[in-house]
N, C-alpha and C. Protein backbone atom coordinates (compact mmCIF):
# COMPACT_ATOMS: atom_id res chain seq x y z
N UNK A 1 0.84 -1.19 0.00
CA UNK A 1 0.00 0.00 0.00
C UNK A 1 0.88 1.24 0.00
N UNK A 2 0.68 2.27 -1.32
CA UNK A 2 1.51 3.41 -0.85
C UNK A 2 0.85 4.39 -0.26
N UNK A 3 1.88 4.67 0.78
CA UNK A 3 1.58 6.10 1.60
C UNK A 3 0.73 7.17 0.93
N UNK A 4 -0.38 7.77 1.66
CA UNK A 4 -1.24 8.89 1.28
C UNK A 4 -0.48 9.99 0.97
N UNK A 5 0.45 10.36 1.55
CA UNK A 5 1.21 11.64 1.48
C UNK A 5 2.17 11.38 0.27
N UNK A 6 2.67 10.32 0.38
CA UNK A 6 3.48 10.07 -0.82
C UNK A 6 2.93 10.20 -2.29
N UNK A 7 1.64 9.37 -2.24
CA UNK A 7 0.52 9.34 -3.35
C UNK A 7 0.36 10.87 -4.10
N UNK A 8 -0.39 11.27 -2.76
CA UNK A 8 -0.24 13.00 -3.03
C UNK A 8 0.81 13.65 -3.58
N UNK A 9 2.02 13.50 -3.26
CA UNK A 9 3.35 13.97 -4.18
C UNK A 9 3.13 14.03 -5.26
N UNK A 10 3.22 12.82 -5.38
CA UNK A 10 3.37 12.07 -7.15
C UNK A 10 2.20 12.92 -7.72
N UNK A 11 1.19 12.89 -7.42
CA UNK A 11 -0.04 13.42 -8.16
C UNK A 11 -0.02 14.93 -8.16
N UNK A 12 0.57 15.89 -7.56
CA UNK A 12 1.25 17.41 -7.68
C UNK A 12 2.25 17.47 -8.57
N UNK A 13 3.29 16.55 -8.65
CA UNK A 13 4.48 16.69 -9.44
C UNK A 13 4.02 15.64 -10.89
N UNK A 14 2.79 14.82 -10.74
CA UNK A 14 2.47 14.64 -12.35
C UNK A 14 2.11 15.44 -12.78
N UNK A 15 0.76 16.22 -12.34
CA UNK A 15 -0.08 17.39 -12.60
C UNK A 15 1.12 18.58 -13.27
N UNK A 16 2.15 18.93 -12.64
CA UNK A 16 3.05 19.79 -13.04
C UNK A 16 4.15 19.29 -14.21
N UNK A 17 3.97 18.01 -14.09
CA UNK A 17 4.90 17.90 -15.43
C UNK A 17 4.28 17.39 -17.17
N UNK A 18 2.22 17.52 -16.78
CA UNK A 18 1.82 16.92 -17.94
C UNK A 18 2.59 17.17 -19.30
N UNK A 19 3.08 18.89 -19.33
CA UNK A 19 4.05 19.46 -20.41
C UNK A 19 5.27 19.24 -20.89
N UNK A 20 5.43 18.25 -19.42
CA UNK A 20 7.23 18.13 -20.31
C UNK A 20 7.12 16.61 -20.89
N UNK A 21 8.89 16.83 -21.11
CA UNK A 21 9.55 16.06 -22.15
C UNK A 21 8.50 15.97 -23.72
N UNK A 22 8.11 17.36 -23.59
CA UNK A 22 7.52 17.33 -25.51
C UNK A 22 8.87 16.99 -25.82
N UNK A 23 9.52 16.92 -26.21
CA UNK A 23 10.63 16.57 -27.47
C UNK A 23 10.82 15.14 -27.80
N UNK A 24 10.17 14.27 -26.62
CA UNK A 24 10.04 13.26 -26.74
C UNK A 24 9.07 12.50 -27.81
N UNK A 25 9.79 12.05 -28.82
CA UNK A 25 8.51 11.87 -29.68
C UNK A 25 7.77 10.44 -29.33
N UNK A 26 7.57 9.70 -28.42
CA UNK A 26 7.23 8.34 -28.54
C UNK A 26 6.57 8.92 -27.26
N UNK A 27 4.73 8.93 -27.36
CA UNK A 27 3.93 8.76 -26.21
C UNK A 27 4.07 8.07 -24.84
N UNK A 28 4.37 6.94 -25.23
CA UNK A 28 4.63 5.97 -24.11
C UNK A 28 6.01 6.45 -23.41
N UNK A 29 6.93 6.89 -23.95
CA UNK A 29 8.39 7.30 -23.46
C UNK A 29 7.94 8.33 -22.54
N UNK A 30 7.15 9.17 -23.47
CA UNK A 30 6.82 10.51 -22.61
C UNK A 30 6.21 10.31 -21.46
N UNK A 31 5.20 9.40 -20.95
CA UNK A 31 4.33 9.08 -20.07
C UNK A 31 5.20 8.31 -19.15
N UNK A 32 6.33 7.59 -19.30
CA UNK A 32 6.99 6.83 -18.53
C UNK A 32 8.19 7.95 -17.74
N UNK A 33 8.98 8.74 -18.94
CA UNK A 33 9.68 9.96 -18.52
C UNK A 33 8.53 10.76 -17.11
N UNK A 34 7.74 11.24 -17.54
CA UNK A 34 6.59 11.66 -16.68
C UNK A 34 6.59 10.83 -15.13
N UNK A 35 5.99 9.70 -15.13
CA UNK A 35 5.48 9.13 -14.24
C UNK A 35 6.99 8.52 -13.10
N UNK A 36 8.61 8.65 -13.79
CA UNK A 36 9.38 8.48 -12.87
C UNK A 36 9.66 9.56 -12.22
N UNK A 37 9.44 11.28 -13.11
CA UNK A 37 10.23 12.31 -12.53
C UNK A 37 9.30 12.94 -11.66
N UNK A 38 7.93 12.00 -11.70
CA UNK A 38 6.96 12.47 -10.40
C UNK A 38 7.00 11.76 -9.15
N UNK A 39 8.03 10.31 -9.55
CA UNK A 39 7.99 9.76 -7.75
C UNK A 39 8.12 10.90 -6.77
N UNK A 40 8.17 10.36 -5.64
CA UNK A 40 8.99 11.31 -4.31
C UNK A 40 10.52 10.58 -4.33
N UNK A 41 10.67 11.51 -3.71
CA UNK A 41 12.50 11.43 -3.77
C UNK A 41 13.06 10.39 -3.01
N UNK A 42 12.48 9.56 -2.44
CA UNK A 42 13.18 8.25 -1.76
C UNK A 42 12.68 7.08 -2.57
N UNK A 43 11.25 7.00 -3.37
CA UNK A 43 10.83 5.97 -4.57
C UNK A 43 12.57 6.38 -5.68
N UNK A 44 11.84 7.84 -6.17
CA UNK A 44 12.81 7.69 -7.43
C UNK A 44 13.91 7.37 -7.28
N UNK A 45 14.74 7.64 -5.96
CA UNK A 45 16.27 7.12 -5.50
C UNK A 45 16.40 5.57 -5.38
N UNK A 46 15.41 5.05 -5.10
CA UNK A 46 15.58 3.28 -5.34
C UNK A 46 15.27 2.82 -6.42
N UNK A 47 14.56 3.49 -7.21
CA UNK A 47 14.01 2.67 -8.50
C UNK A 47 15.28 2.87 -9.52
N UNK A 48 16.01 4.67 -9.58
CA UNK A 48 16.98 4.81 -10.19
C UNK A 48 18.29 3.39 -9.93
N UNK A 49 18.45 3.87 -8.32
CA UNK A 49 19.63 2.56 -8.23
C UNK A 49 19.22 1.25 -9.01
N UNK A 50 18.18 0.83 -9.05
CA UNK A 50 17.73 -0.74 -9.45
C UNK A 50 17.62 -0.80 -10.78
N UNK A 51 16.53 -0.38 -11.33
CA UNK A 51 16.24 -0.19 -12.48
C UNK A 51 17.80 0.71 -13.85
N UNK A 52 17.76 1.73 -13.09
CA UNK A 52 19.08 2.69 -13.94
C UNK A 52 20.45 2.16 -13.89
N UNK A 53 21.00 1.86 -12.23
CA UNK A 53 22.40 1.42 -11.90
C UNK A 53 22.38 0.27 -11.81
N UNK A 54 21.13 -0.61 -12.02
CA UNK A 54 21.45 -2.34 -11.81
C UNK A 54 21.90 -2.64 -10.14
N UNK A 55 21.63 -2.01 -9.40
CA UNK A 55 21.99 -1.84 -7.62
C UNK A 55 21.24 -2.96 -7.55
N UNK A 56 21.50 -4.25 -6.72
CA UNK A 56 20.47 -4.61 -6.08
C UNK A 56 20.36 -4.46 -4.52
N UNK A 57 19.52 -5.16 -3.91
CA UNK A 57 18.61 -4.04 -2.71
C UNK A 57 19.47 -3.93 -1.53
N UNK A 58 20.95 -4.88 -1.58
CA UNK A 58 21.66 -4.61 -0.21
C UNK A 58 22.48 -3.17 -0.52
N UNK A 59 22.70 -3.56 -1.93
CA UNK A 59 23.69 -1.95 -2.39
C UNK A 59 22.81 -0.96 -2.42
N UNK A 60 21.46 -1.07 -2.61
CA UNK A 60 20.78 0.30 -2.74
C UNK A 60 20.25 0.88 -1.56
N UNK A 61 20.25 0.02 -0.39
CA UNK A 61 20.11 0.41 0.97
C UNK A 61 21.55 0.64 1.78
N UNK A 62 22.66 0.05 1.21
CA UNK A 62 24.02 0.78 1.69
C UNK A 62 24.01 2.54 0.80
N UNK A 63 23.86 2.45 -0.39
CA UNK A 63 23.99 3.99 -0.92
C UNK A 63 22.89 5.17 -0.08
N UNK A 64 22.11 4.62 0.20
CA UNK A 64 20.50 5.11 0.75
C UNK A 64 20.96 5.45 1.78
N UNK A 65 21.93 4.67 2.57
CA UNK A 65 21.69 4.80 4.36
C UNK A 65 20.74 4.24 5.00
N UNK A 66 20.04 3.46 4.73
CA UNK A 66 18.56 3.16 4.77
C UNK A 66 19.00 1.28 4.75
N UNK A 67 17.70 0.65 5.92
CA UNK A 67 17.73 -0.80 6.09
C UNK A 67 16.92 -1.51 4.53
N UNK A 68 17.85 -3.12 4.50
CA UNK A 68 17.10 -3.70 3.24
C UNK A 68 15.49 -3.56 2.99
N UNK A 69 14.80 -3.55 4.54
CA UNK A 69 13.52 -3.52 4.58
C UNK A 69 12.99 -2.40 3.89
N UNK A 70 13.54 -1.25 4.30
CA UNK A 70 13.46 0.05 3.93
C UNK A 70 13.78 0.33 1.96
N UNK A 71 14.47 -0.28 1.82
CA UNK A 71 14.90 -0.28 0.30
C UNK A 71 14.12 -1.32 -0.23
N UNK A 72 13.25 -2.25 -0.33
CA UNK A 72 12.48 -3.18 -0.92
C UNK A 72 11.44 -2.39 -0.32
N UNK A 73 11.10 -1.44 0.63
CA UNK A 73 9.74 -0.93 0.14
C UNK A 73 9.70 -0.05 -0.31
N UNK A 74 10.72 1.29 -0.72
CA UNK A 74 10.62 2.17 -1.71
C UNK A 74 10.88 1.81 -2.76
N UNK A 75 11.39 0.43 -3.19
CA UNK A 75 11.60 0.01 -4.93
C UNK A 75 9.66 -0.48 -5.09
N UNK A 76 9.33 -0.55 -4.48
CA UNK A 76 8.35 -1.46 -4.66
C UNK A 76 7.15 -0.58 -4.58
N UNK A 77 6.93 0.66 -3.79
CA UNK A 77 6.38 1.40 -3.80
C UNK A 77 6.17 2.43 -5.37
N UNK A 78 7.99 2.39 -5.54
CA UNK A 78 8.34 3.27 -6.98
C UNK A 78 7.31 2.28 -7.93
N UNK A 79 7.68 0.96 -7.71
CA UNK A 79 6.74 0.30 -8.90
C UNK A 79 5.26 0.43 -9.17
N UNK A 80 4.95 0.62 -8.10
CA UNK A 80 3.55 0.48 -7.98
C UNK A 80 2.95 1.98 -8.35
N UNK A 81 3.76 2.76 -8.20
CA UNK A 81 3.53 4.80 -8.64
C UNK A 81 3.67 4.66 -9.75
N UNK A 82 5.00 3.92 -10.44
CA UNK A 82 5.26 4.18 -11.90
C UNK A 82 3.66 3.70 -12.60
N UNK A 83 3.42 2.30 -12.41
CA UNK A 83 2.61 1.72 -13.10
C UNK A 83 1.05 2.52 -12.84
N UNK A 84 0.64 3.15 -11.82
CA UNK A 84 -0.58 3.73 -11.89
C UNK A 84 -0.02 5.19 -12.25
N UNK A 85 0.68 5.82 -12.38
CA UNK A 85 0.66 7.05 -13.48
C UNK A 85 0.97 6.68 -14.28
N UNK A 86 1.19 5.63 -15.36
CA UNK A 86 0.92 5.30 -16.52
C UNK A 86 -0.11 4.85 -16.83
N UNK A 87 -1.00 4.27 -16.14
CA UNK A 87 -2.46 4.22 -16.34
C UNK A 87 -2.85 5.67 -16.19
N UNK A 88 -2.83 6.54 -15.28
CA UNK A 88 -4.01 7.38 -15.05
C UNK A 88 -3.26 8.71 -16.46
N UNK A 89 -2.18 8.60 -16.51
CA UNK A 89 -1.70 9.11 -18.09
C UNK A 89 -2.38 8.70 -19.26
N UNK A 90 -2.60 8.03 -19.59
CA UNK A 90 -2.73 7.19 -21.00
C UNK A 90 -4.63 7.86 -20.65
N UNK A 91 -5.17 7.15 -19.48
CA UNK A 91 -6.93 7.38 -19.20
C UNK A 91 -6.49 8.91 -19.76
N UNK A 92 -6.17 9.54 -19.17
CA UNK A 92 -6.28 11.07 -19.51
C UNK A 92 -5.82 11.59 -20.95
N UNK A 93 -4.82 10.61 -21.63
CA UNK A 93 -4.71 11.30 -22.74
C UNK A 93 -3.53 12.04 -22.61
N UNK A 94 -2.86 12.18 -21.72
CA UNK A 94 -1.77 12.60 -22.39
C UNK A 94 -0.52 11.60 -22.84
């Protein structure tokens, strides 16, 4: 389950970025660009290590400062944000 407050982030910082990455010509790129640069800043810092640096979760909770527990629930959280602002993107059309 992600955090209410966290939720809320993401959904201020999608709302504010429906405009970017125009230069992006591939919809889906754009909506995915979108929906990572709206995590909160402790999702996007684990999903980057995992997903971007190939970290897995003991290295991404040593870079973090942060326990394994703690780093398998902000990767997992990131997943679960990415994938519903790409749904609620696409519903909306942009």
């Amino acid at each position: 389950m992600i955090r209410p407050l966290a939720f809320l982030v993401q959904r201020i910082r999608e709302a504010s970025l429906r405009g970017a990455f125009a230069e992006v010509p591939d919809p889906r790129n754009r909506r995915y660009m979108r929906a990572m640069a709206s995590l909160p800043d402790a999702e996007h810092a684990a999903f980057r290590l995992a997903r971007i640096e190939g970290l897995n979760v003991p290295r991404i909770a040593a870079e973090l400062g942060i326990s394994n527990a703690q780093a398998e629930t902000h990767l997992a959280h990131a997943i679960e944000m990415i994938a519903s602002s790409l749904r609620r993107q696409k519903r909306k059309g942009w």
